[in-house]
N, C-alpha and C. Protein backbone atom coordinates (compact mmCIF):
# COMPACT_ATOMS: atom_id res chain seq x y z
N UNK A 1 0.42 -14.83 -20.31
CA UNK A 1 1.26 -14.84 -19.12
C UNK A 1 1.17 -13.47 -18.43
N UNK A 2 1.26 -13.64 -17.24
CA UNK A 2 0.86 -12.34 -16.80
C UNK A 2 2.15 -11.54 -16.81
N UNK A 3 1.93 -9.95 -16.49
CA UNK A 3 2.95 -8.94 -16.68
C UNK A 3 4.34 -9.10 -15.88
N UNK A 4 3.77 -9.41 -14.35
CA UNK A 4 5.01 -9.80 -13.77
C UNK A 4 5.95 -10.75 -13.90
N UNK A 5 5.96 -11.66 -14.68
CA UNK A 5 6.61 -12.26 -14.95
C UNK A 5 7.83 -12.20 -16.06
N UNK A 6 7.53 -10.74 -16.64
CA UNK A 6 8.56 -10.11 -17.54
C UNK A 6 9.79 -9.38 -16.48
N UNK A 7 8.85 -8.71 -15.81
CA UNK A 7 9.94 -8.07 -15.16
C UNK A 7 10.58 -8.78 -14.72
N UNK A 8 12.18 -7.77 -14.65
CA UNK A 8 13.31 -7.86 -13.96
C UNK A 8 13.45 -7.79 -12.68
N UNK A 9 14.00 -9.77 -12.27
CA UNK A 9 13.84 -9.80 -10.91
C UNK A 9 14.77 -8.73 -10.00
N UNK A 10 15.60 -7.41 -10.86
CA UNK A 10 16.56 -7.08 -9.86
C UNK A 10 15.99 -5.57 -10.21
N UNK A 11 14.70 -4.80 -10.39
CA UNK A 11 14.23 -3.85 -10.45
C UNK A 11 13.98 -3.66 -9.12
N UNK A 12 14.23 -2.06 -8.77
CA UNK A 12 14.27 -1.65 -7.72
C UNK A 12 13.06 -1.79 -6.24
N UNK A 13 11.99 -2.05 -6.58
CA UNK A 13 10.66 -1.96 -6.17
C UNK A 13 10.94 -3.22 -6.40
N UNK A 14 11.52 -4.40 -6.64
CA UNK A 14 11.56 -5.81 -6.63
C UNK A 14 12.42 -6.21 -5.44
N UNK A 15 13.28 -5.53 -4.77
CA UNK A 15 14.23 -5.92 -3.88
C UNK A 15 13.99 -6.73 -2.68
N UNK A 16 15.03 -6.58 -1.56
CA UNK A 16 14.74 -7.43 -0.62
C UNK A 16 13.78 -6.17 0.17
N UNK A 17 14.04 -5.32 -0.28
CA UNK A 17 12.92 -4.22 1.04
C UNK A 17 11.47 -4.85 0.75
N UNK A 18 11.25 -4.47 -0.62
CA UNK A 18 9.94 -5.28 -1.06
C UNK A 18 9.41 -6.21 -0.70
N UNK A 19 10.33 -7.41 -0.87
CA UNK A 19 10.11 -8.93 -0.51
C UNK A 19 9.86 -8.87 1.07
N UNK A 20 10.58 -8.41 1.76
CA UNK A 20 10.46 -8.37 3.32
C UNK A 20 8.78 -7.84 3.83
N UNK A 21 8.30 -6.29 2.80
CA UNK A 21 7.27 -5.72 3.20
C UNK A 21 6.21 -6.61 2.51
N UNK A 22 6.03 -7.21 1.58
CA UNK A 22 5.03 -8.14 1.23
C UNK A 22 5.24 -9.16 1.99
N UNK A 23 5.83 -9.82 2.50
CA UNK A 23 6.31 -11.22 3.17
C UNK A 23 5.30 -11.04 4.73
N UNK A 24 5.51 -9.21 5.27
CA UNK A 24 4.48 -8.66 6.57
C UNK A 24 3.50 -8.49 6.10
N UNK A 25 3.16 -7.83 4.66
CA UNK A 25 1.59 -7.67 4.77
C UNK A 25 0.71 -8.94 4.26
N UNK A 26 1.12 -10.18 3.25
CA UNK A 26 0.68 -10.96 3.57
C UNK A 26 0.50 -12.25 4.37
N UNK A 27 1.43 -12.05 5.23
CA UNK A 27 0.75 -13.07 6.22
C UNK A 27 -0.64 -13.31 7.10
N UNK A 28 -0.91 -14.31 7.13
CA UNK A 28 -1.99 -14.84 7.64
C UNK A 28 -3.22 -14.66 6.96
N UNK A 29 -3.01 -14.44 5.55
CA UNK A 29 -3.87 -14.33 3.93
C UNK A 29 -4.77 -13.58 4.01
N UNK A 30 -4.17 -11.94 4.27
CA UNK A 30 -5.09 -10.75 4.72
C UNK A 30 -6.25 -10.79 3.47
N UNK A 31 -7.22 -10.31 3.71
CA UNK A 31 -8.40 -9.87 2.69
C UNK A 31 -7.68 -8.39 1.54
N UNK A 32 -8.39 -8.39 0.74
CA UNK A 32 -8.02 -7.40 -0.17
C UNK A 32 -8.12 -5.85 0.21
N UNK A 33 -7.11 -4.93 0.15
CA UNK A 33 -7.31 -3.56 0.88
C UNK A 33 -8.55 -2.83 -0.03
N UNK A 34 -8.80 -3.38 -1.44
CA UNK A 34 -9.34 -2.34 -2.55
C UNK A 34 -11.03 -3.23 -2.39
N UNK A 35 -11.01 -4.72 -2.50
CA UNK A 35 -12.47 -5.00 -2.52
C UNK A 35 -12.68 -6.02 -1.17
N UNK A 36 -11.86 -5.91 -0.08
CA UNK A 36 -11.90 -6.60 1.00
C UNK A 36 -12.94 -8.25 0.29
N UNK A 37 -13.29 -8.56 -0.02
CA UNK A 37 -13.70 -10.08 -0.98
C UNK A 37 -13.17 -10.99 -0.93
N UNK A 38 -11.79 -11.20 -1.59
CA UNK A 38 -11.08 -12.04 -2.06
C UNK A 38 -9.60 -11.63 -0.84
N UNK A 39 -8.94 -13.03 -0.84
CA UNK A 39 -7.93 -12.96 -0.34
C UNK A 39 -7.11 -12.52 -1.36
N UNK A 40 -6.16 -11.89 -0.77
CA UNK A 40 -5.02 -10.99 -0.97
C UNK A 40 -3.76 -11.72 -1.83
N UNK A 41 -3.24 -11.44 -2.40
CA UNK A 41 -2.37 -12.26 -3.08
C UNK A 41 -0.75 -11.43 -3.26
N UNK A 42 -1.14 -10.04 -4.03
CA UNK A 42 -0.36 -8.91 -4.08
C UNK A 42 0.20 -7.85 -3.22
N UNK A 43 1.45 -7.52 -3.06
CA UNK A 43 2.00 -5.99 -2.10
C UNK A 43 1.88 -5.08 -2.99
N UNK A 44 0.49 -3.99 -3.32
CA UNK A 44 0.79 -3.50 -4.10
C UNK A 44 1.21 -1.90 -3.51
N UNK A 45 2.23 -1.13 -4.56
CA UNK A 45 2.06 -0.09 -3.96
C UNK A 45 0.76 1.12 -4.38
N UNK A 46 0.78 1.70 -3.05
CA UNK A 46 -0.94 2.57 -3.10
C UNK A 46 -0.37 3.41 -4.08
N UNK A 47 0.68 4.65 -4.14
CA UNK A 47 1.49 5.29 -4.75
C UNK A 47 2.27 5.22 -5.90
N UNK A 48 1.92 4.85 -7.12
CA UNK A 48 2.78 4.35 -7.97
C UNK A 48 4.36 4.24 -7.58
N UNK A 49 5.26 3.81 -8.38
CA UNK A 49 6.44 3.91 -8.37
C UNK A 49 6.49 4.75 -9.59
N UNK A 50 5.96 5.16 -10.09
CA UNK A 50 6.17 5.69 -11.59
C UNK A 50 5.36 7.47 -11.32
N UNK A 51 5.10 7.32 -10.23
CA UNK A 51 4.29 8.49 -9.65
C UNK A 51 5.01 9.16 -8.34
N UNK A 52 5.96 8.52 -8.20
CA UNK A 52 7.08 9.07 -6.83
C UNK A 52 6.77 8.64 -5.98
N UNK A 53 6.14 7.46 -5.98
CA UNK A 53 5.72 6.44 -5.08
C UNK A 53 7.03 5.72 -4.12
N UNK A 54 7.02 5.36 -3.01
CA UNK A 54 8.14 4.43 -2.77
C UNK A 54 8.07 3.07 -2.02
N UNK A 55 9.26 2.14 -2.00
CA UNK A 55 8.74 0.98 -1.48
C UNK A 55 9.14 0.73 0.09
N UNK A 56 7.93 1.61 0.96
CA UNK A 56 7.75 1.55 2.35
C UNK A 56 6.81 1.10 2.96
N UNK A 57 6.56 0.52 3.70
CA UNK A 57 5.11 -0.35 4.54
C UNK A 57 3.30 0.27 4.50
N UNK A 58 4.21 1.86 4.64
CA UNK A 58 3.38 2.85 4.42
C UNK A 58 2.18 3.10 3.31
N UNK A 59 3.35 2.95 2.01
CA UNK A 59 2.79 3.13 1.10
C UNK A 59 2.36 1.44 0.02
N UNK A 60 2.31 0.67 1.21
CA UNK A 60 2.22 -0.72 0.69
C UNK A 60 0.83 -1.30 0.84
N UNK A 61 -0.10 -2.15 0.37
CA UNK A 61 -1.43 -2.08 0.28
C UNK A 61 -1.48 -3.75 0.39
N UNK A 62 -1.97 -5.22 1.09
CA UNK A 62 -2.66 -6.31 0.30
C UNK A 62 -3.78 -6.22 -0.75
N UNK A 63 -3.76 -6.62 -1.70
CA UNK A 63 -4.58 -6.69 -2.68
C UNK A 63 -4.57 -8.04 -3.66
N UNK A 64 -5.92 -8.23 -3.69
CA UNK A 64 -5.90 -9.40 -4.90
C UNK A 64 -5.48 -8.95 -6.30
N UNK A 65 -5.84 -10.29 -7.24
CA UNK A 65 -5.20 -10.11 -8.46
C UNK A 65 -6.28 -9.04 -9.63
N UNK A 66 -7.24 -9.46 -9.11
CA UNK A 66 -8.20 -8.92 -10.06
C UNK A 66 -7.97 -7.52 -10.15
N UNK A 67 -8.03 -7.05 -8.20
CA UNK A 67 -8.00 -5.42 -8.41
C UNK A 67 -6.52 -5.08 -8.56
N UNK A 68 -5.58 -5.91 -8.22
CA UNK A 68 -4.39 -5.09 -8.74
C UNK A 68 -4.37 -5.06 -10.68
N UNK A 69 -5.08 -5.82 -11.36
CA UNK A 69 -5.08 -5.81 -12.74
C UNK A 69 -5.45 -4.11 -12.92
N UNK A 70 -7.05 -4.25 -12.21
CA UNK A 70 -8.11 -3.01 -12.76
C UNK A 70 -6.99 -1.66 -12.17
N UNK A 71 -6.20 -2.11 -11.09
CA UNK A 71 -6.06 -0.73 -10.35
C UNK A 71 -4.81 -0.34 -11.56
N UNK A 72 -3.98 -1.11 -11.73
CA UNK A 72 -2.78 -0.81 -12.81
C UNK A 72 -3.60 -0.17 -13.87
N UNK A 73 -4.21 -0.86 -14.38
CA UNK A 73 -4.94 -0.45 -16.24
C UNK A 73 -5.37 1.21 -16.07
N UNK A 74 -6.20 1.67 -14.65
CA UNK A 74 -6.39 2.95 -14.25
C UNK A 74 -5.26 3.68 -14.27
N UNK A 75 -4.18 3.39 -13.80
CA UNK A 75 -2.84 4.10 -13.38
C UNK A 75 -2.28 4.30 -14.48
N UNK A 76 -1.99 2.87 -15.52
CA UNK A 76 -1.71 3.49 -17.20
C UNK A 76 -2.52 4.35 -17.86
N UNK A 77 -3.94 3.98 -17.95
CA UNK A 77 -4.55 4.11 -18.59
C UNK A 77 -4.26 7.15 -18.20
N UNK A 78 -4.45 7.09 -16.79
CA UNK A 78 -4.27 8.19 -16.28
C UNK A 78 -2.64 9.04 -16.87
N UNK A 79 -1.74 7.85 -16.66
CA UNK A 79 -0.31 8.24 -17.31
C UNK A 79 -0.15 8.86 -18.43
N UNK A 80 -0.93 7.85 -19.41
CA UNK A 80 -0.74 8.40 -20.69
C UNK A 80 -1.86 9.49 -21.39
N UNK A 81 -2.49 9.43 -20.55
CA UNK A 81 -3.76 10.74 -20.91
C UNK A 81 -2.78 12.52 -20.23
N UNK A 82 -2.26 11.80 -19.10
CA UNK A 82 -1.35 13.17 -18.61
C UNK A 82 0.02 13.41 -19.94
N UNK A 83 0.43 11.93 -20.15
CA UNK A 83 1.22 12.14 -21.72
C UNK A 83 0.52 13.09 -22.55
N UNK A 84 -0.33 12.73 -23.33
CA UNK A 84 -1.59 13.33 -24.31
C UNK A 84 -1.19 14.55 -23.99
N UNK A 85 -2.03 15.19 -22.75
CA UNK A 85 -2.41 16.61 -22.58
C UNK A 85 -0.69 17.55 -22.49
N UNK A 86 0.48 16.46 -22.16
CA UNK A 86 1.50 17.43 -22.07
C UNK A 86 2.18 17.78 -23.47
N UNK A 87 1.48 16.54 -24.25
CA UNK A 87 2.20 16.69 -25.66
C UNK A 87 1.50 17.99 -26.80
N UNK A 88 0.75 18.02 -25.98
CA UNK A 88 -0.86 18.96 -26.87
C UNK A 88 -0.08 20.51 -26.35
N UNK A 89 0.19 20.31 -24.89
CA UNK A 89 0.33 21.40 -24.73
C UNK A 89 1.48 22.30 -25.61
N UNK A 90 2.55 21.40 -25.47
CA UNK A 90 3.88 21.40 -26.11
C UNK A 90 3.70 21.73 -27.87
N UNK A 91 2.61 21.20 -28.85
CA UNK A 91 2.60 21.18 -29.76
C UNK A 91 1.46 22.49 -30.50
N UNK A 92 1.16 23.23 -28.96
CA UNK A 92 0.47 24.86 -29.07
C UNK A 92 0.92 25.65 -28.39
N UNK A 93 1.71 25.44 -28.33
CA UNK A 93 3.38 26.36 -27.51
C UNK A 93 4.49 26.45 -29.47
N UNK A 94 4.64 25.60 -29.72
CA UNK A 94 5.32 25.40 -31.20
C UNK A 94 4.39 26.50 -32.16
C-alpha cells in the first residue's frame, strides 16, 4: 500500500490550502514537472516540508507517481546521510 495512505488526513501540508493548490495545479491533467512523460497525478512540494519547505503554489510542482516515489527516496535517502554526518560530528566533539 502506498505511503500516503498512512498519513494523517489532518497533517498540516494535508489541509484545505493543499487540497485547493493541487485541485489548480492539476487540472486539465498537466504533464509531469520532473519527467514531463507521464501525466501528472501528484502536488508535490519542490521544497520539502521537512526542509522548511511550505505549502504555497510557489513551491508546489505536478508530478507523476513514479517520480514523486524516486524524488522522496532522494530526499530521505539525503536526510539521513545529513543525520549520519551530524551524529559523527557530535560523537568527535565527545
Amino acid at each position: 500500500m502506498p505511503w500516503h495512505k498512512h498519513r494523517p488526513a489532518t497533517a498540516h501540508h494535508y489541509g484545505p490550502a493543499y487540497r485547493r493548490i493541487r485541485k489548480r495545479l492539476l487540472a486539465g491533467d498537466p504533464d509531469c514537472a520532473i519527467c514531463g512523460e507521464r501525466p501528472a497525478k501528484i502536488a508535490d512540494h519542490r521544497q520539502p516540508i521537512c526542509m522548511g519547505g511550505e505549502t504555497t503554489a510557489a513551491n508546489m510542482q505536478p508530478v507523476c507517481i513514479p517520480c514523486s516515489l524516486s524524488k522522496t527516496g532522494k530526499e530521505g535517502a539525503a536526510m539521513r546521510a545529513a543525520k549520519r554526518r551530524a551524529r559523527q560530528r557530535q560523537e568527535r566533539k565527545a
